[in-house]
N, C-alpha and C. Protein backbone atom coordinates (compact mmCIF):
# COMPACT_ATOMS: atom_id res chain seq x y z
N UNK A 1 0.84 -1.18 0.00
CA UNK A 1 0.00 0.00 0.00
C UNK A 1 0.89 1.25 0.00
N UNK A 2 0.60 2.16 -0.72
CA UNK A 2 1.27 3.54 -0.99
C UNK A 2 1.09 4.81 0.36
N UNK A 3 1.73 5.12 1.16
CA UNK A 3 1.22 5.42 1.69
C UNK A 3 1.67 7.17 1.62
N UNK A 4 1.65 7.34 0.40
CA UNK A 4 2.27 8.96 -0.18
C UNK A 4 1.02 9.76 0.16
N UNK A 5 -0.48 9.62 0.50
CA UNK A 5 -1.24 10.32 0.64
C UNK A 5 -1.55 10.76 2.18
N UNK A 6 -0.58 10.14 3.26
CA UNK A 6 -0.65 10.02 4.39
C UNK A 6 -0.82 11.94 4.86
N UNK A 7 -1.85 11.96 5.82
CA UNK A 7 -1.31 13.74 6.00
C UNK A 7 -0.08 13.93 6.54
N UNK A 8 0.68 14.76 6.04
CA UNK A 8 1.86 15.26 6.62
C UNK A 8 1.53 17.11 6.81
N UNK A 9 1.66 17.26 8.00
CA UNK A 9 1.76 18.80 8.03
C UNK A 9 2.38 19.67 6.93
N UNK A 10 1.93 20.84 6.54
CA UNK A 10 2.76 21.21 5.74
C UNK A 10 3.16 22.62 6.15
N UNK A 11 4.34 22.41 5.98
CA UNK A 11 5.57 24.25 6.45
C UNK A 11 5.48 25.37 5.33
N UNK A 12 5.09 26.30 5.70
CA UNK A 12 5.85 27.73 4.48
C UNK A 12 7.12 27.41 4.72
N UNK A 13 7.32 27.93 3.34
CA UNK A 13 9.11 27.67 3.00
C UNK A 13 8.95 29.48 3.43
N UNK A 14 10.35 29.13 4.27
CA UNK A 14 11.43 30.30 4.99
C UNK A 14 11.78 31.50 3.93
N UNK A 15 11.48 32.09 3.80
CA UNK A 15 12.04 33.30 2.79
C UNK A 15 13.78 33.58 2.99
N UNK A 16 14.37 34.01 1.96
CA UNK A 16 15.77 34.40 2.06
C UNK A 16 15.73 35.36 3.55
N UNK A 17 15.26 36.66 3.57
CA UNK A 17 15.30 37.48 4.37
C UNK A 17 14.82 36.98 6.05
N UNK A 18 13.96 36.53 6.01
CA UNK A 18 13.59 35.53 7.31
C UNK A 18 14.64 34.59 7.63
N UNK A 19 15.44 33.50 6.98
CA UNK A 19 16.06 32.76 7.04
C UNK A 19 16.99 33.89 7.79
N UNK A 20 17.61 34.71 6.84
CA UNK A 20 18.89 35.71 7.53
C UNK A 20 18.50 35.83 8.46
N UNK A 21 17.46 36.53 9.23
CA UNK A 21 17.08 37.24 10.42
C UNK A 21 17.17 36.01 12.23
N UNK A 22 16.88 34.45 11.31
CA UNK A 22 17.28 33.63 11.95
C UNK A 22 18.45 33.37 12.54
N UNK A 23 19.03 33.38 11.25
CA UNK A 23 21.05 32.81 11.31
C UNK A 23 22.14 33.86 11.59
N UNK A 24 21.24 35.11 11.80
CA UNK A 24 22.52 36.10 12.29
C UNK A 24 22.67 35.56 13.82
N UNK A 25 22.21 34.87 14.39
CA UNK A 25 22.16 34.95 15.60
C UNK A 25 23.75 33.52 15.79
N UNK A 26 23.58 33.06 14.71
CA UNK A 26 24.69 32.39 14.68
C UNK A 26 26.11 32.79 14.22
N UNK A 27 26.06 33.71 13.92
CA UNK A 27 27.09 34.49 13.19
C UNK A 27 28.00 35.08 14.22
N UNK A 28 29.39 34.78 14.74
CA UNK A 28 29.86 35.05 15.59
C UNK A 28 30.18 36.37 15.81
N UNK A 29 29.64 37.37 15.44
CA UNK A 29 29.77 38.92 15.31
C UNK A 29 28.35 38.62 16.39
N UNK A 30 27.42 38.54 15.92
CA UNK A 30 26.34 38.73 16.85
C UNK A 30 26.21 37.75 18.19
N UNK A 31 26.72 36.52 18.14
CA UNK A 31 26.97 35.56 19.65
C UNK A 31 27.94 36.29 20.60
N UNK A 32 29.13 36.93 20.04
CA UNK A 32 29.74 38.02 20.65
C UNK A 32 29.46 39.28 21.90
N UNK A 33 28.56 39.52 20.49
CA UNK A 33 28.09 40.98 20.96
C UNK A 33 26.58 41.41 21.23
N UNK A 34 25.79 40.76 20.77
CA UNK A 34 24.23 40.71 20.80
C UNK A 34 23.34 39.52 21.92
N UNK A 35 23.03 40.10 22.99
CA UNK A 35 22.49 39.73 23.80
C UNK A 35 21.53 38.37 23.36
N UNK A 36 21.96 37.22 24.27
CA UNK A 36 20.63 36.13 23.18
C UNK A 36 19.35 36.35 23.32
N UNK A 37 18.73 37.42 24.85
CA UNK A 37 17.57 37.90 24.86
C UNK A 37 17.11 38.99 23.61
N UNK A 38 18.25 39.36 22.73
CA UNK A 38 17.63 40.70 22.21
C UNK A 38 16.94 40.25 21.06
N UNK A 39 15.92 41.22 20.53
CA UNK A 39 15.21 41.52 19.38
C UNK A 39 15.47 41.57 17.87
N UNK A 40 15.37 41.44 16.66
CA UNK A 40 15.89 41.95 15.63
C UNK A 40 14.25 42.94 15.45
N UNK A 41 15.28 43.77 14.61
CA UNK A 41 14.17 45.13 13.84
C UNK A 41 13.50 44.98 13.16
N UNK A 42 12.82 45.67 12.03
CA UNK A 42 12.42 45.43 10.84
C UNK A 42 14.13 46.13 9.87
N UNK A 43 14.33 45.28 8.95
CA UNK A 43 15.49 45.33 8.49
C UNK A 43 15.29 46.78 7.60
N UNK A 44 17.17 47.19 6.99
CA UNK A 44 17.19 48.53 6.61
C UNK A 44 18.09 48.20 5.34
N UNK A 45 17.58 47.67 3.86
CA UNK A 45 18.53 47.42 2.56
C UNK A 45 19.08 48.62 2.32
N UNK A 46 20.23 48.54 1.97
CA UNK A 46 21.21 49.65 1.64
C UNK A 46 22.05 49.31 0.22
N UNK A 47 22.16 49.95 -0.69
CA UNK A 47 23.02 49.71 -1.80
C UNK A 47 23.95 50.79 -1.64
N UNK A 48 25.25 50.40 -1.81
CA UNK A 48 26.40 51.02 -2.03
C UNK A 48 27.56 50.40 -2.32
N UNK A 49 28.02 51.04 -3.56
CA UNK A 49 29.21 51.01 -4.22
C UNK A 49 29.15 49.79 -5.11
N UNK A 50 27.67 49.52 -5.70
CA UNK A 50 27.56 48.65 -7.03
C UNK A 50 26.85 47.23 -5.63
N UNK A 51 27.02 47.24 -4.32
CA UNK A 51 26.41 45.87 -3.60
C UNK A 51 25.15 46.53 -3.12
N UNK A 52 24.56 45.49 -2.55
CA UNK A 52 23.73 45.40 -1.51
C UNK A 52 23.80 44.72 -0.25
N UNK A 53 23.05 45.85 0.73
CA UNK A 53 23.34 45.12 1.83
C UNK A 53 22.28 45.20 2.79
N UNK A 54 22.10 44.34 3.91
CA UNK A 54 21.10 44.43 5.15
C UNK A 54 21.36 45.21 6.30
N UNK A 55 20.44 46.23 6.57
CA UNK A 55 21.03 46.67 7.89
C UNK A 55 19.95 46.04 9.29
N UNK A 56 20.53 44.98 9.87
CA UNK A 56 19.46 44.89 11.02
C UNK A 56 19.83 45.09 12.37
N UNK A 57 18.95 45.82 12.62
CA UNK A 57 18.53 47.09 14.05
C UNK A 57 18.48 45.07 14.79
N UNK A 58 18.68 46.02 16.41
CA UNK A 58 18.74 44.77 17.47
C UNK A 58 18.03 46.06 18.39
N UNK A 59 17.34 45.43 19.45
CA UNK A 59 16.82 46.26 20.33
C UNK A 59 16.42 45.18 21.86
N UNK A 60 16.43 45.87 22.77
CA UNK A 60 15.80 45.54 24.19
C UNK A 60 14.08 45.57 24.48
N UNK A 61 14.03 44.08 24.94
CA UNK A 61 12.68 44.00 25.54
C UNK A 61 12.37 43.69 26.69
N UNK A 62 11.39 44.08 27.39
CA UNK A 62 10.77 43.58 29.22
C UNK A 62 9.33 43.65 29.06
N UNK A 63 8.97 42.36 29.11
CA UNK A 63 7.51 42.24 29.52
C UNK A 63 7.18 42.95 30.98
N UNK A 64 5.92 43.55 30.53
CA UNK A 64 5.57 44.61 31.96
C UNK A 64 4.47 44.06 32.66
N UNK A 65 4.18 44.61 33.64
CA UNK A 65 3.05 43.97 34.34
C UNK A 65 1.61 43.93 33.95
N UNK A 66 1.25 44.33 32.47
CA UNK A 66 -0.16 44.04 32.00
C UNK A 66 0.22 43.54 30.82
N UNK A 67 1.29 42.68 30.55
CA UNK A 67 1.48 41.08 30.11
C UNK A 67 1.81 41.76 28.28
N UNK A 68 2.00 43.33 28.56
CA UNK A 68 2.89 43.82 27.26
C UNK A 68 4.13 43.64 27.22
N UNK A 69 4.86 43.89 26.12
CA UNK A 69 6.51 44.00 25.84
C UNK A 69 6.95 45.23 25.74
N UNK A 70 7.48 45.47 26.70
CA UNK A 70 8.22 47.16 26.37
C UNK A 70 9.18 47.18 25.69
N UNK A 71 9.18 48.19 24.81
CA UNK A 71 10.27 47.98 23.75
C UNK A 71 11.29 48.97 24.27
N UNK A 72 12.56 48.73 23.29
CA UNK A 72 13.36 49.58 24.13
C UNK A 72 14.13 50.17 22.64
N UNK A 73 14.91 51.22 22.70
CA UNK A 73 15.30 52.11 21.21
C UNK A 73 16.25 50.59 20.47
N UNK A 74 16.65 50.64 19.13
CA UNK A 74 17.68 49.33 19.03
C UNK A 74 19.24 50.12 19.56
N UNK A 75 19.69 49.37 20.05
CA UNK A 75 20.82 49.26 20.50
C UNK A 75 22.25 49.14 19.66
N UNK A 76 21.89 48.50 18.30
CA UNK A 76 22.85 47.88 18.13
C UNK A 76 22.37 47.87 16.55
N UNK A 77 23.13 47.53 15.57
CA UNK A 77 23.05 46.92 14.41
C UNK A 77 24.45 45.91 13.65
N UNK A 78 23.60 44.95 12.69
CA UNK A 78 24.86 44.46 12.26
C UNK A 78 24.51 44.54 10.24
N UNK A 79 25.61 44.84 9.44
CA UNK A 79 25.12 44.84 8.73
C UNK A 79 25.12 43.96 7.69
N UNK A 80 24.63 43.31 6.93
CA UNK A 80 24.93 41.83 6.35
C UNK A 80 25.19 42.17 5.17
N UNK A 81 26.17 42.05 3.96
CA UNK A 81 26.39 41.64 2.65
C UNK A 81 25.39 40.46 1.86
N UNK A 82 24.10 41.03 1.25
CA UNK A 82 23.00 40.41 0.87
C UNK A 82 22.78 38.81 0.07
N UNK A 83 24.15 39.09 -0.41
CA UNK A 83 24.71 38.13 -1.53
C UNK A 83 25.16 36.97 -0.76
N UNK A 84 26.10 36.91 0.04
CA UNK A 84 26.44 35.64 0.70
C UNK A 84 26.61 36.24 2.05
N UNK A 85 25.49 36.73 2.70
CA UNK A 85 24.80 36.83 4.24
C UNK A 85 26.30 36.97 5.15
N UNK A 86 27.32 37.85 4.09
CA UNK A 86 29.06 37.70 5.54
C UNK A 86 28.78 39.14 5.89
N UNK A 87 28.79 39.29 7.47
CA UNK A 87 28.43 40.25 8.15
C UNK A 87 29.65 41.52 7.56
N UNK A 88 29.57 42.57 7.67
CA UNK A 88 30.41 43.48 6.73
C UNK A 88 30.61 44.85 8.14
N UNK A 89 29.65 45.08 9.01
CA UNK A 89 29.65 46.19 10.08
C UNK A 89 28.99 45.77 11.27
N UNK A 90 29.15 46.28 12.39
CA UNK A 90 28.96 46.28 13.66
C UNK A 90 28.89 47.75 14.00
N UNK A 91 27.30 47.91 14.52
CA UNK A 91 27.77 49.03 14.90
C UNK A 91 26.97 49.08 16.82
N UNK A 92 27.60 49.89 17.46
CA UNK A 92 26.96 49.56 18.79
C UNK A 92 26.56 51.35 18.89
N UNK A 93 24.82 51.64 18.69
CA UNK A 93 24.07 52.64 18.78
C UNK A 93 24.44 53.37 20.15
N UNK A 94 24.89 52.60 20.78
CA UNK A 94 24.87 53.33 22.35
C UNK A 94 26.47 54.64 22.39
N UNK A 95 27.58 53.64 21.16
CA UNK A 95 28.43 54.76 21.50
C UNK A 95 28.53 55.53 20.27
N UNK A 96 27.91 55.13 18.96
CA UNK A 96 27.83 55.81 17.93
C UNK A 96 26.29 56.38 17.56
N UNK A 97 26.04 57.31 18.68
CA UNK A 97 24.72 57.60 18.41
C UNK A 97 23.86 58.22 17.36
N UNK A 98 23.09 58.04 16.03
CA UNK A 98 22.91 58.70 15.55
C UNK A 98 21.78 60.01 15.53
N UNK A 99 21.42 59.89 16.55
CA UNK A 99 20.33 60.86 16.82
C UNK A 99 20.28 61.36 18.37
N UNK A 100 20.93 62.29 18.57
CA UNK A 100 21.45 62.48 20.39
C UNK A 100 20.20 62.77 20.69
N UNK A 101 19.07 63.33 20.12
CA UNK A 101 18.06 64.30 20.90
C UNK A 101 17.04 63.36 20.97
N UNK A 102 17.18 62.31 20.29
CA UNK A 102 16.40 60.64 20.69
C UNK A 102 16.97 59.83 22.10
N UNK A 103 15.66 59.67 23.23
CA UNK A 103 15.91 58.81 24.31
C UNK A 103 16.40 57.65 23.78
N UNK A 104 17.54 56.76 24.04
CA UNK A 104 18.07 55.76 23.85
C UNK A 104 18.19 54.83 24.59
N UNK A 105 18.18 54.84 26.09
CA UNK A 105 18.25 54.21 27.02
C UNK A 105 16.67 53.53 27.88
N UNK A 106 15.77 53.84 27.68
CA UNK A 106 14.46 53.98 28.39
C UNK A 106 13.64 53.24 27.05
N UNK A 107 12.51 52.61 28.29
CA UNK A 107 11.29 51.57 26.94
C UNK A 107 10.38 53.11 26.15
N UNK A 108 10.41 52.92 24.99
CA UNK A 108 9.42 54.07 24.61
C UNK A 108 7.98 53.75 23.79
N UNK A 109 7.98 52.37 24.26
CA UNK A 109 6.67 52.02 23.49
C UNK A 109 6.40 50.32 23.64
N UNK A 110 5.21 49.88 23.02
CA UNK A 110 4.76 48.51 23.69
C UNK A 110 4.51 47.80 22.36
N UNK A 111 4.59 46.88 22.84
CA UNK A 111 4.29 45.91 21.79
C UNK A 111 3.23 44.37 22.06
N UNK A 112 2.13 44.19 22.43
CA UNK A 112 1.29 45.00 20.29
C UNK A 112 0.97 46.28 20.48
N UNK A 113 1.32 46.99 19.75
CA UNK A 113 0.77 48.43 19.33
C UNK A 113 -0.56 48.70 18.77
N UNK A 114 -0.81 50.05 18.48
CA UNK A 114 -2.37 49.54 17.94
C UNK A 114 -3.09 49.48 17.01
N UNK A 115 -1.75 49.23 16.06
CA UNK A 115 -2.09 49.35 14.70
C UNK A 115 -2.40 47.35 14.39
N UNK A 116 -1.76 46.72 15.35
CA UNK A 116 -1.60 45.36 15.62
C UNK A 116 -2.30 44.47 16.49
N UNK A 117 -2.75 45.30 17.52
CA UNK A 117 -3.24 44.84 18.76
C UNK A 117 -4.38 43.95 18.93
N UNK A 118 -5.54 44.26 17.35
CA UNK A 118 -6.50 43.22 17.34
C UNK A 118 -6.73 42.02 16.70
N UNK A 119 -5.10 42.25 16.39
CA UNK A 119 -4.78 41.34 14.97
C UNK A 119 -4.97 39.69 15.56
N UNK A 120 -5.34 38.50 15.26
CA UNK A 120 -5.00 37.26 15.62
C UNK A 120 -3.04 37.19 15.31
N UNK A 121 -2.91 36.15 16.67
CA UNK A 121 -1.49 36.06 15.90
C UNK A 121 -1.08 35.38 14.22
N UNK A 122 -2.56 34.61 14.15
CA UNK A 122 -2.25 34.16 12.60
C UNK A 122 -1.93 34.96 11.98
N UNK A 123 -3.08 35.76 11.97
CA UNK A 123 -2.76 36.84 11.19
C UNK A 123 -1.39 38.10 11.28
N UNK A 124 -1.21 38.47 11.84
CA UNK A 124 0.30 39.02 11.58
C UNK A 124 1.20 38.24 11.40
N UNK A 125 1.16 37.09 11.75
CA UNK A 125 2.38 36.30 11.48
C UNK A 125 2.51 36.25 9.62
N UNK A 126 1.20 36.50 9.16
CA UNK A 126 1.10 36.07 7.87
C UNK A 126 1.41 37.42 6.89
N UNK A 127 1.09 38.60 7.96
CA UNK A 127 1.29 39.99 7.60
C UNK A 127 2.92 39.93 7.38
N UNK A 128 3.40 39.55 8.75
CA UNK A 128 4.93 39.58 8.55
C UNK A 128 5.82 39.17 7.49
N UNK A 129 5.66 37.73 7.56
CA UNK A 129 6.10 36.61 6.56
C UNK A 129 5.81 37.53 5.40
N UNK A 130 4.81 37.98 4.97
CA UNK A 130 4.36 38.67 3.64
C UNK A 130 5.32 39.59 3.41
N UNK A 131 5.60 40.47 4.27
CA UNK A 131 6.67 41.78 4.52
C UNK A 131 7.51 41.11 3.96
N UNK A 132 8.39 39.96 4.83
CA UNK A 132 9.75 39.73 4.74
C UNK A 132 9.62 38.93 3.75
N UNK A 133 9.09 38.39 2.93
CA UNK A 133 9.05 37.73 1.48
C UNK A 133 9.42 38.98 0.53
N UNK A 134 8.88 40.46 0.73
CA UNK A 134 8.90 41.46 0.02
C UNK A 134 10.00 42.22 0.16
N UNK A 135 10.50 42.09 1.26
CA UNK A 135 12.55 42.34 1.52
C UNK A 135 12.59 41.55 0.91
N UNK A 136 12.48 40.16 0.18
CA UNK A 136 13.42 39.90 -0.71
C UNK A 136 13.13 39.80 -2.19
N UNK A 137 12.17 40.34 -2.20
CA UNK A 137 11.34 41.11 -3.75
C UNK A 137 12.79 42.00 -3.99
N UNK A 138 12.50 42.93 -2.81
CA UNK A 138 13.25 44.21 -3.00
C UNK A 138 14.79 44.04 -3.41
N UNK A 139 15.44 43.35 -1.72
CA UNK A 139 16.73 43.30 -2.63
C UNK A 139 17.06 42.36 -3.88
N UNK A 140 16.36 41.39 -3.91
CA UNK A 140 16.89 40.92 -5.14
C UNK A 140 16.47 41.93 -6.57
N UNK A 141 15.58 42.82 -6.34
CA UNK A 141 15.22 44.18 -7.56
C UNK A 141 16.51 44.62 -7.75
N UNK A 142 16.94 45.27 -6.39
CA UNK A 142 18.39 45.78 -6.35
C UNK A 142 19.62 45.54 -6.48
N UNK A 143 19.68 44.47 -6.44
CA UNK A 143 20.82 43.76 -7.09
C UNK A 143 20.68 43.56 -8.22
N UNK A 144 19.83 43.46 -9.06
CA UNK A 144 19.69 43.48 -11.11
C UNK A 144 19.67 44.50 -11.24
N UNK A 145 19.31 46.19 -10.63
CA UNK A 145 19.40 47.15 -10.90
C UNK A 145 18.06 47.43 -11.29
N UNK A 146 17.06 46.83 -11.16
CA UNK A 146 15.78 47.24 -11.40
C UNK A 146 15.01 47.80 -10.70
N UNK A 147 13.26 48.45 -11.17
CA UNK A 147 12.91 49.30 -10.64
C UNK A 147 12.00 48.63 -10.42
N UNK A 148 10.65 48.95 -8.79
CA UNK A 148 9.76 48.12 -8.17
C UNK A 148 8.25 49.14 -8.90
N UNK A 149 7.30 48.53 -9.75
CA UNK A 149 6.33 48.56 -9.74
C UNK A 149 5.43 49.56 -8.83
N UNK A 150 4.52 50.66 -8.89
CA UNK A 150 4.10 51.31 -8.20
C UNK A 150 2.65 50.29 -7.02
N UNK A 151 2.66 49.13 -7.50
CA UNK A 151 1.68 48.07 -6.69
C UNK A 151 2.65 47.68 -6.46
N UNK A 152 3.83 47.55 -6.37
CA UNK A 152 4.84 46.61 -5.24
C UNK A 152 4.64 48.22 -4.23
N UNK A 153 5.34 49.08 -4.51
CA UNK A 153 5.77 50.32 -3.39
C UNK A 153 4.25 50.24 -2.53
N UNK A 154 3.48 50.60 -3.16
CA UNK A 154 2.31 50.30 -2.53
C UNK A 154 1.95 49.54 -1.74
N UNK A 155 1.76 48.29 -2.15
CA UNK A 155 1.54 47.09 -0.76
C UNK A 155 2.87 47.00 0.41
N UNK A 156 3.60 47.25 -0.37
CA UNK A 156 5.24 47.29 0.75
C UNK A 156 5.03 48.59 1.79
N UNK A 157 4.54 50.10 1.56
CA UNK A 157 4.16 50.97 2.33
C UNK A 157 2.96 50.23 3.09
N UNK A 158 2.14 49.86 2.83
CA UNK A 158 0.82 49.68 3.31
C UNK A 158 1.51 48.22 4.39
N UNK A 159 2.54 47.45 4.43
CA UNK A 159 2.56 46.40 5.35
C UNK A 159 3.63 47.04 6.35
N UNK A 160 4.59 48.08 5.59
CA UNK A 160 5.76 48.65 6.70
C UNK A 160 4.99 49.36 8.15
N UNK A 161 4.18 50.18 7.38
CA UNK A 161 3.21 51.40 8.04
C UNK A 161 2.43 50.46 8.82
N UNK A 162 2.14 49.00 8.83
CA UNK A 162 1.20 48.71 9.66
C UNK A 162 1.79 48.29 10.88
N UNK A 163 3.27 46.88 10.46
CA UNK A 163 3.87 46.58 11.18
C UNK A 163 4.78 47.17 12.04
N UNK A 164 5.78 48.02 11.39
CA UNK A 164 5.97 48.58 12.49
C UNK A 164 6.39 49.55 13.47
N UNK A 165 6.26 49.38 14.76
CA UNK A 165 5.97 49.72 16.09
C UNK A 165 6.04 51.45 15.69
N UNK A 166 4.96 51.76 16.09
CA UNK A 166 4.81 53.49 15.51
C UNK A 166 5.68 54.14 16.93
N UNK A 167 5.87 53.92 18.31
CA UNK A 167 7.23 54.61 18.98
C UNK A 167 8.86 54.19 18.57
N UNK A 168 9.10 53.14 17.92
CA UNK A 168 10.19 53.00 16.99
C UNK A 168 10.31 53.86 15.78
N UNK A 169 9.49 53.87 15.46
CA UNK A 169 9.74 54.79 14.45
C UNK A 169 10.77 56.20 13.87
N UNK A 170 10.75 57.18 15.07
CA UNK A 170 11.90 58.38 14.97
C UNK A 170 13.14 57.47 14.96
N UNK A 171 13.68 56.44 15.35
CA UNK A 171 14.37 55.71 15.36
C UNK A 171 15.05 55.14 14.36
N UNK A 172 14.17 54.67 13.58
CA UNK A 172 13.85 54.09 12.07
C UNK A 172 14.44 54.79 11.40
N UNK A 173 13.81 55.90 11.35
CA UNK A 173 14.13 56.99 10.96
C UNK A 173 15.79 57.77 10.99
N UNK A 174 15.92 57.33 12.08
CA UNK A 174 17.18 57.74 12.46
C UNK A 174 18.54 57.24 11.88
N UNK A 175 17.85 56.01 11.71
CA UNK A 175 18.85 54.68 11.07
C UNK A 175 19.17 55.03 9.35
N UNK A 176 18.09 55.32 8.86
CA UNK A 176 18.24 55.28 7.48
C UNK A 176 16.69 56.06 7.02
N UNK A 177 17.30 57.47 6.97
CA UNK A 177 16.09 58.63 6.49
C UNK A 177 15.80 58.74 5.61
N UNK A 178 16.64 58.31 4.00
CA UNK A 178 15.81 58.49 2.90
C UNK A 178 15.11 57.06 2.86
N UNK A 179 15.49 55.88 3.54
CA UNK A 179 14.51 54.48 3.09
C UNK A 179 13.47 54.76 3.76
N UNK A 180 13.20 55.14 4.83
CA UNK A 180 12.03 55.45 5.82
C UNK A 180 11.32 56.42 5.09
N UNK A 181 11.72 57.40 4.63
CA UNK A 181 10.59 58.91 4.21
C UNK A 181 10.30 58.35 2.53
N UNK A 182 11.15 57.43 2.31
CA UNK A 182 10.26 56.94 0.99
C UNK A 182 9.23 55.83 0.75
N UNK A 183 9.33 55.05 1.82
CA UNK A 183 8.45 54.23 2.96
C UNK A 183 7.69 54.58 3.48
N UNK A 184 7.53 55.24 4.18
CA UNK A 184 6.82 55.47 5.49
C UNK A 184 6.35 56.90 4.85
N UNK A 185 7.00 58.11 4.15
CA UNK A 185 6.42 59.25 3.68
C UNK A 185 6.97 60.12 4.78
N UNK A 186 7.06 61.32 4.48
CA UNK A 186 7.60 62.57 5.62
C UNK A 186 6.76 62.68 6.68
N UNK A 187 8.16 63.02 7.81
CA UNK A 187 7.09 63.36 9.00
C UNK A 187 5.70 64.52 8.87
C-alpha cells in the first residue's frame, strides 16, 4: 500500500530574508556581541558602491506587568552583505549615536501596538512573513538594478506602516532617512 497520501503537516518555505534574520544569531559577530535575549528590527537594505546590503537594528525587551513587551530604542546593528549573508559592520548605537536628541536608554513604546493589537497572531504572522518575502522582492530588484512597480511600493508601504511599532519609528528613521521617508512618507 502507498502510503504517499498520508497527512503530513505542511511548512511555508522560509524566505531568504527571514532565514537571515534567523542565522545572524549564529554568526559570531552577533553571539559576541548581541544579547541572546535581544530583538531583531524590521530590516534597513542599503546599496552602495555597485552591492547590496542588510542593515538589522537589534533592540531591548521587558515584559511589563499588563502582560505587554516594552520595547526599548535598538541598541545595536549588524550589517549583512546580501549576496552571501558575511556580516560586513557592527555598529553599537549606544556609542555611535545617531540621533542624540532621541531617548536611547528607556522603553518608549509597547508591543502590540495599535495598529496590531486586534490582529489574531495568525494573522500578523502572515502579515509579517508577507513583509519579509517582500525584503526579498526588493533586494533581489536591487541587485539586477531594477525598478519596483508602483503596486509593489504600494503594498510594501501599506505592510511597513502597519507593522511597524509606531514609537520606533523616529528611530527608524534615524537609522536610514531616505529608506524610511520613501516608505513610510515625511514626517
Amino acid at each position: 500500500m502507498n502510503n504517499s497520501s498520508t497527512l503530513v503537516p505542511q511548512t511555508e518555505t522560509i524566505g531568504y530574508t527571514e532565514k537571515l534574520l534567523k542565522n545572524i544569531r549564529k554568526m559570531s559577530v552577533a553571539r559576541q556581541l548581541i544579547p541572546m535575549e535581544a530583538s531583531t528590527g524590521w530590516s534597513i537594505p542599503l546599496r552602495q558602491e555597485g552591492k547590496v546590503y542588510l542593515i538589522v537594528p537589534f533592540f531591548s525587551t521587558n515584559r511589563n506587568s499588563e502582560g505587554q513587551i516594552a520595547l526599548f530604542p535598538p541598541f545595536a546593528t549588524i550589517t549583512v552583505d546580501w549576496t552571501n549573508q558575511v556580516p560586513v559592520e557592527y555598529v553599537d548605537l549606544r556609542f555611535k549615536n545617531p540621533a542624540p536628541e532621541l531617548i536611547w536608554t528607556e522603553p518608549v513604546g509597547t508591543f502590540p501596538h495599535a495598529r496590531v493589537s486586534r490582529m489574531k497572531v495568525k494573522e500578523y504572522e502572515q502579515k509579517r512573513r508577507e513583509l519579509l518575502s517582500m525584503y526579498d522582492e526588493m533586494l533581489s530588484t536591487l541587485v539586477e538594478g531594477n525598478s519596483f512597480s508602483q503596486q509593489w511600493i504600494e503594498r510594501f508601504q501599506e505592510l511597513l506602516s502597519l507593522l511597524l511599532e509606531p514609537d520606533l519609528e523616529p528611530y527608524y528613521r534615524a537609522l536610514a532617512p531616505k529608506f524610511f521617508a520613501r516608505f513610510l512618507g515625511n514626517f
